[in-house]
Protein backbone atom coordinates (compact mmCIF):
# COMPACT_ATOMS: atom_id res chain seq x y z
CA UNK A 1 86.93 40.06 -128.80
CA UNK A 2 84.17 38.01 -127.89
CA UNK A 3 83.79 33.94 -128.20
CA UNK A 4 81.76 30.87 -126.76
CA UNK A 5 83.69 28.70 -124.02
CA UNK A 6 81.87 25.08 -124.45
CA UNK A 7 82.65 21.33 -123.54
CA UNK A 8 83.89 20.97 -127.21
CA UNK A 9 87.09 19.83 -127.57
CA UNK A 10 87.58 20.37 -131.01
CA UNK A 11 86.54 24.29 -130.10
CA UNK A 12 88.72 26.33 -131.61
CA UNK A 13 89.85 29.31 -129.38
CA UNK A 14 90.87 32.72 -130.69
CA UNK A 15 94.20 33.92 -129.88
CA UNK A 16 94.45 37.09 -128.32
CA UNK A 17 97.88 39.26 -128.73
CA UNK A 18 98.36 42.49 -126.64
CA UNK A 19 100.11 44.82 -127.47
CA UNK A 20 102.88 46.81 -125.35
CA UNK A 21 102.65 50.32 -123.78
CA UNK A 22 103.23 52.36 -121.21
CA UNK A 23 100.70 53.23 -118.81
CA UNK A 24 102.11 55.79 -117.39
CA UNK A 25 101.55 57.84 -113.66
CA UNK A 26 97.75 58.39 -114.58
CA UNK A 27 97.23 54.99 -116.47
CA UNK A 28 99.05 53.24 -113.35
CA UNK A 29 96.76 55.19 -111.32
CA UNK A 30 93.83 53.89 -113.10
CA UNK A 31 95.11 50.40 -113.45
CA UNK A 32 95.08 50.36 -109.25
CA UNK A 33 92.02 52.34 -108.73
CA UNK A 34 89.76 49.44 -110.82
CA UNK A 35 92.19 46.09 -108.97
CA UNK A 36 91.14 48.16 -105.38
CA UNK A 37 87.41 47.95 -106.73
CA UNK A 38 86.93 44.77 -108.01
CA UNK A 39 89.02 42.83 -105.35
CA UNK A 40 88.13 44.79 -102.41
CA UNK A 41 84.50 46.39 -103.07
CA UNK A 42 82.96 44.06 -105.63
CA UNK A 43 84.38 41.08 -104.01
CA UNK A 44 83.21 42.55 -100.51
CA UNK A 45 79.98 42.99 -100.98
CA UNK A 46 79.14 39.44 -102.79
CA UNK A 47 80.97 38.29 -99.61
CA UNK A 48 78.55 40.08 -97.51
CA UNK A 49 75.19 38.99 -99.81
CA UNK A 50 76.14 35.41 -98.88
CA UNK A 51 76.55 35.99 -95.19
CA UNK A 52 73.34 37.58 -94.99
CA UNK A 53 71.44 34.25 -94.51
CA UNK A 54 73.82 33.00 -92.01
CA UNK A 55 73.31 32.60 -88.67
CA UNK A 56 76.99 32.69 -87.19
CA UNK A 57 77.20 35.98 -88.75
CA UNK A 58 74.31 37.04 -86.81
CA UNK A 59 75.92 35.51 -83.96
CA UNK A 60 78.87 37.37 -84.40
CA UNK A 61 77.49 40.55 -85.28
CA UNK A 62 75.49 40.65 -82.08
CA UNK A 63 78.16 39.47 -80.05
CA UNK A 64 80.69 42.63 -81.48
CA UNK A 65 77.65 44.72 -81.08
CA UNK A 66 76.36 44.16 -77.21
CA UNK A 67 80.26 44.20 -76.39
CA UNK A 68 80.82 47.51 -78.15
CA UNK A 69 77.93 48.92 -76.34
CA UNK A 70 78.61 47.98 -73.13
CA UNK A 71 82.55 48.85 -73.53
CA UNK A 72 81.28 52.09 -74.34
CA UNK A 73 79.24 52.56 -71.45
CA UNK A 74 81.74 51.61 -69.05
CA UNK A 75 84.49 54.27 -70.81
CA UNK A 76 81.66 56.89 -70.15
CA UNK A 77 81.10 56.26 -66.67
CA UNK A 78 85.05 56.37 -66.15
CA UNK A 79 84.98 59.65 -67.81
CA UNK A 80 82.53 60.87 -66.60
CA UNK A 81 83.32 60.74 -62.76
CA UNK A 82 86.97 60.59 -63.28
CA UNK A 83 87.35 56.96 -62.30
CA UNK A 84 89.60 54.48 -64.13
CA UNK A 85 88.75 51.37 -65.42
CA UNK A 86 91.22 49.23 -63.50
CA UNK A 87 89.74 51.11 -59.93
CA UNK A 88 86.06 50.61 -60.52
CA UNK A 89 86.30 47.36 -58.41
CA UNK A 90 87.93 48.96 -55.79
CA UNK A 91 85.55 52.37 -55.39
CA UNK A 92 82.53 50.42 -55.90
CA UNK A 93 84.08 48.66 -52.31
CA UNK A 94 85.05 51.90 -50.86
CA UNK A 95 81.11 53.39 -51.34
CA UNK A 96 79.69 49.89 -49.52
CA UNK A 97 82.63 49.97 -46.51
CA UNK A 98 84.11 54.04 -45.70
CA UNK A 99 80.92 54.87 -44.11
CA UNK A 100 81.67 51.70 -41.73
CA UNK A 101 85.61 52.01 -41.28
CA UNK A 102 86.29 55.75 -42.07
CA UNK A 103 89.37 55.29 -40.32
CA UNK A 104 91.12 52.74 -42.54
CA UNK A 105 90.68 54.70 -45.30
CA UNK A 106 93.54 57.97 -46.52
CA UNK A 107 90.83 60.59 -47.83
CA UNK A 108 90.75 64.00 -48.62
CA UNK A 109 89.76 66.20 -51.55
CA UNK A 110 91.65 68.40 -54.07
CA UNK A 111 91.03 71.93 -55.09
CA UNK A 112 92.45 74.60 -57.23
CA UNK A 113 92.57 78.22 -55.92
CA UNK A 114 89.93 79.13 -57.09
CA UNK A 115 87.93 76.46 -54.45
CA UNK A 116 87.43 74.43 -57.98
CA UNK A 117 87.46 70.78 -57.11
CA UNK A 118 90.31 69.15 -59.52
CA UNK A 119 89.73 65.49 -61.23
CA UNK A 120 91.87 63.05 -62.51
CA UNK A 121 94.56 64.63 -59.97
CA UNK A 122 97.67 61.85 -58.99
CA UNK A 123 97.55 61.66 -55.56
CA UNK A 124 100.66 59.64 -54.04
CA UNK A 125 100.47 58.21 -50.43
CA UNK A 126 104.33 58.32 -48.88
CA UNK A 127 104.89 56.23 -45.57
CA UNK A 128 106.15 59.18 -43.22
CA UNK A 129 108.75 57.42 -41.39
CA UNK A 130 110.32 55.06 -44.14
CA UNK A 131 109.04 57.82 -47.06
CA UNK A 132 108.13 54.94 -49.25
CA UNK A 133 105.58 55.46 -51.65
CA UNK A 134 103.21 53.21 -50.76
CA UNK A 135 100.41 53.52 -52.80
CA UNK A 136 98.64 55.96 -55.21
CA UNK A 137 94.92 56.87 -56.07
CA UNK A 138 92.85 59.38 -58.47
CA UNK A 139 90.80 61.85 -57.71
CA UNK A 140 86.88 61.40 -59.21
CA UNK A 141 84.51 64.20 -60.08
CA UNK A 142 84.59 66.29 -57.34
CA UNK A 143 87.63 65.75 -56.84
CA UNK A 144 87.46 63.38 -53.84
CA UNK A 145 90.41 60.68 -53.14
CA UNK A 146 90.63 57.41 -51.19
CA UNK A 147 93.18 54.81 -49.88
CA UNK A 148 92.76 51.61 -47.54
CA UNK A 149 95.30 51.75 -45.18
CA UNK A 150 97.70 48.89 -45.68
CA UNK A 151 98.74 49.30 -41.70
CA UNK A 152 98.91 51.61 -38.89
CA UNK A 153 101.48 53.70 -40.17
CA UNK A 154 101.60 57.57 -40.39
CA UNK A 155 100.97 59.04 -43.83
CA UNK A 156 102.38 62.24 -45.63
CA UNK A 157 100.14 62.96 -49.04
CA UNK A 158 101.03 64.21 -52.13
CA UNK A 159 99.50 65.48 -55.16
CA UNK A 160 100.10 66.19 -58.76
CA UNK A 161 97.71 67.55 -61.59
CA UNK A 162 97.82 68.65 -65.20
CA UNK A 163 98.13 72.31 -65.68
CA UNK A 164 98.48 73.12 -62.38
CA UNK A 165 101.62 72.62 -60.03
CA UNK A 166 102.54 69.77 -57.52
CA UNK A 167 102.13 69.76 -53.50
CA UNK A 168 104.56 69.31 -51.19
CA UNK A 169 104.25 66.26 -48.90
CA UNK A 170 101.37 67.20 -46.59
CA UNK A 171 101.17 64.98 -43.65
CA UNK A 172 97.61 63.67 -43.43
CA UNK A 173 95.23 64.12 -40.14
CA UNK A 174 92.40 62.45 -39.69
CA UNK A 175 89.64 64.63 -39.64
CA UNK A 176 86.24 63.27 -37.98
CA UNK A 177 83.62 66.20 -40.15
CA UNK A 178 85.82 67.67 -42.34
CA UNK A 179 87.31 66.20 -45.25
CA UNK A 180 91.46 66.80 -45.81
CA UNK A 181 91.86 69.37 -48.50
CA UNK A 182 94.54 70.17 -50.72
CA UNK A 183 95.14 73.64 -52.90
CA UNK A 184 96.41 73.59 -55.86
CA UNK A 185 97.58 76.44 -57.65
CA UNK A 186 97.61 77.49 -61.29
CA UNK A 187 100.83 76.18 -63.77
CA UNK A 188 101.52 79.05 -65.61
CA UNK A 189 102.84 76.81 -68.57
CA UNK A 190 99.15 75.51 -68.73
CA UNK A 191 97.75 72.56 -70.52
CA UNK A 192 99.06 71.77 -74.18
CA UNK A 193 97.19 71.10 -77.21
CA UNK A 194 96.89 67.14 -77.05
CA UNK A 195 95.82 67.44 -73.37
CA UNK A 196 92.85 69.90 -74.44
CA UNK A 197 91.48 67.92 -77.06
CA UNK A 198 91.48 64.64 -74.70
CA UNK A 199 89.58 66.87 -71.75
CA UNK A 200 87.30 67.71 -74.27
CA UNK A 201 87.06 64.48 -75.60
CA UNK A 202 86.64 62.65 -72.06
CA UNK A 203 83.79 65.48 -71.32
CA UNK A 204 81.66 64.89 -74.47
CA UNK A 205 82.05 60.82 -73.81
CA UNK A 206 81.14 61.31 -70.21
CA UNK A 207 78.03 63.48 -71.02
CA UNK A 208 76.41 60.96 -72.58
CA UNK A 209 76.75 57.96 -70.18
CA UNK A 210 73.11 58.29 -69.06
CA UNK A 211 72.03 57.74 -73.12
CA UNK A 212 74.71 55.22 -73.52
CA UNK A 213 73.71 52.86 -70.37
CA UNK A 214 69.99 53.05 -71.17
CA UNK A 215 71.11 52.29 -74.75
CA UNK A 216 72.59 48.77 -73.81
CA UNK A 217 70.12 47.73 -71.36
CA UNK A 218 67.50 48.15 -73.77
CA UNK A 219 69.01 46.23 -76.61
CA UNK A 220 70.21 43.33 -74.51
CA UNK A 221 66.46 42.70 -73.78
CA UNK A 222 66.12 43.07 -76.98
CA UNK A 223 68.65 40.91 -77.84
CA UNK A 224 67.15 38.10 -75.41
CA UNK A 225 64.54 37.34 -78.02
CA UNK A 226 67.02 36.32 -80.70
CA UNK A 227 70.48 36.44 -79.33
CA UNK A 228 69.69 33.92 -76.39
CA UNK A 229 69.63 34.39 -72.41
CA UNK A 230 72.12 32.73 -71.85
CA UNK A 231 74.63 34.47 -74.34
CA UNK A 232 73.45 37.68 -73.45
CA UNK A 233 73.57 37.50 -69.60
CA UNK A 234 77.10 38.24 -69.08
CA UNK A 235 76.92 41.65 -71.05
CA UNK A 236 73.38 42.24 -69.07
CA UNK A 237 75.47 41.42 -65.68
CA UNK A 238 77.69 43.70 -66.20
CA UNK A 239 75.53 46.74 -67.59
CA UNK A 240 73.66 45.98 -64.18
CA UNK A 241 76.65 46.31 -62.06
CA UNK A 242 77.25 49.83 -63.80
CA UNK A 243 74.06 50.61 -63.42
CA UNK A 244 74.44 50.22 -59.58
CA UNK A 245 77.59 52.01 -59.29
CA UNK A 246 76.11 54.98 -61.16
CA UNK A 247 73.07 54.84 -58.34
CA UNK A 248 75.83 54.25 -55.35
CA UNK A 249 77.93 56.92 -56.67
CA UNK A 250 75.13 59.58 -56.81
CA UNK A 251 73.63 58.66 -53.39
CA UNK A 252 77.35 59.29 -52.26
CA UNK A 253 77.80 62.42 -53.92
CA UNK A 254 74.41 63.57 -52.46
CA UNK A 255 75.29 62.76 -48.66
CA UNK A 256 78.77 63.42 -48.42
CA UNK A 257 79.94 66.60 -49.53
């Protein structure tokens, strides 16, 4: 039924009677499917329309979208050399100061049998005459570990690793050329399903770091134009700093093996 809504008040206004009936599962269905459309699509998009011309959007969409970006790149990098998030701080120390103070520093490298250098391995640093655990570390890439001495204590070292089994305690020696090594050998129960999938995962993120890094710098230059210097140089300080730690960590991997 169609009328004319006016400023009348003497209008006089249909009445409408419904009548009763059951909808029903594919009725009900129905009934839900056009309420999701017109409150959550149709309504969305006008929503959108109007925040086109807005410049807190755009605000707010670069902001989510240089953050993203740079989140990203830093979750690459950790995957990719086997370095977690919380440590970068701490490596990125380790590359400026072993090389000065070699020995304050537990290091060594881990290896499966098959001379297969083994990343993401839990090493665990036991104090040899209280055997207190007193501190922990994760092996990168190629497998390499590190610890700053807390003291002058002796050290037994011990190291764990999916799919393949534990070490004993080793005690640790200093070694002036040669790095300490630890062999690990093959689980037989192996890796499960959930583990495989997030190895693969973690390899396909870390592959493409190198696109991902030169990604962000590129649009926070961009960026600079519209988004603003100085809302853009935080993200741009920190791509930097990963930048550096990417260049630090291959000059390290090239002169220390």
């Amino acid at each position: 039924m169609e009328f004319v809504i006016d400023y009348d008040e003497g209008a006089g206004y249909p009445t409408v009677y419904l009548e009763d009936s059951s909808l029903g599962i594919l009725g009900n269905l129905n009934y839900y499917l056009s309420v999701l459309t017109e409150v959550f699509f149709t309504n969305t998009r006008v929503y959108f329309q109007n925040l086109t011309g807005s410049l807190r959007f755009f605000d707010l969409v670069s902001f989510v979208t240089l953050g993203t970006l740079v989140l990203l790149t830093l979750i690459a990098f950790s995957k990719k050399h086997h370095i977690p998030l919380s440590g970068m701080h701490t490596y990125f120390y380790y590359l400026f100061d072993h090389k000065k103070s070699h020995a304050n520093y537990i290091t060594g490298v881990v290896f499966d049998e098959n001379d297969a250098p083994v990343p993401s391995a839990n090493v665990y640093i036991q104090n040899r005459e209280t055997e207190e655990i007193v501190g922990n570390a994760r092996t990168n890439r190629k497998g390499e570990f590190f610890w700053k001495k807390r003291n002058g204590a002796n050290f037994n070292v011990m190291v764990t690793a999916k799919g393949l089994r534990s070490s004993d305690f080793l005690a640790f020696k200093e070694r002036e050329h040669l790095k300490f090594k630890i062999t690990l050998e093959k689980d037989a129960i192996g890796l499960g399903l959930f583990e495989n999938i997030e190895r693969l995962f973690s390899r396909s993120l870390g592959m493409v770091f190198e696109v991902l890094i030169v990604l962000t710098i590129v649009f926070q230059i961009l960026f600079i134009l519209e988004f603003g210097l100085i809302r853009t140089l935080p993200f741009l300080i920190i791509s930097i700093l990963n930048l550096v730690l990417w260049l630090f960590v291959l000059h390290h991997s090239r002169h220390y093996k």
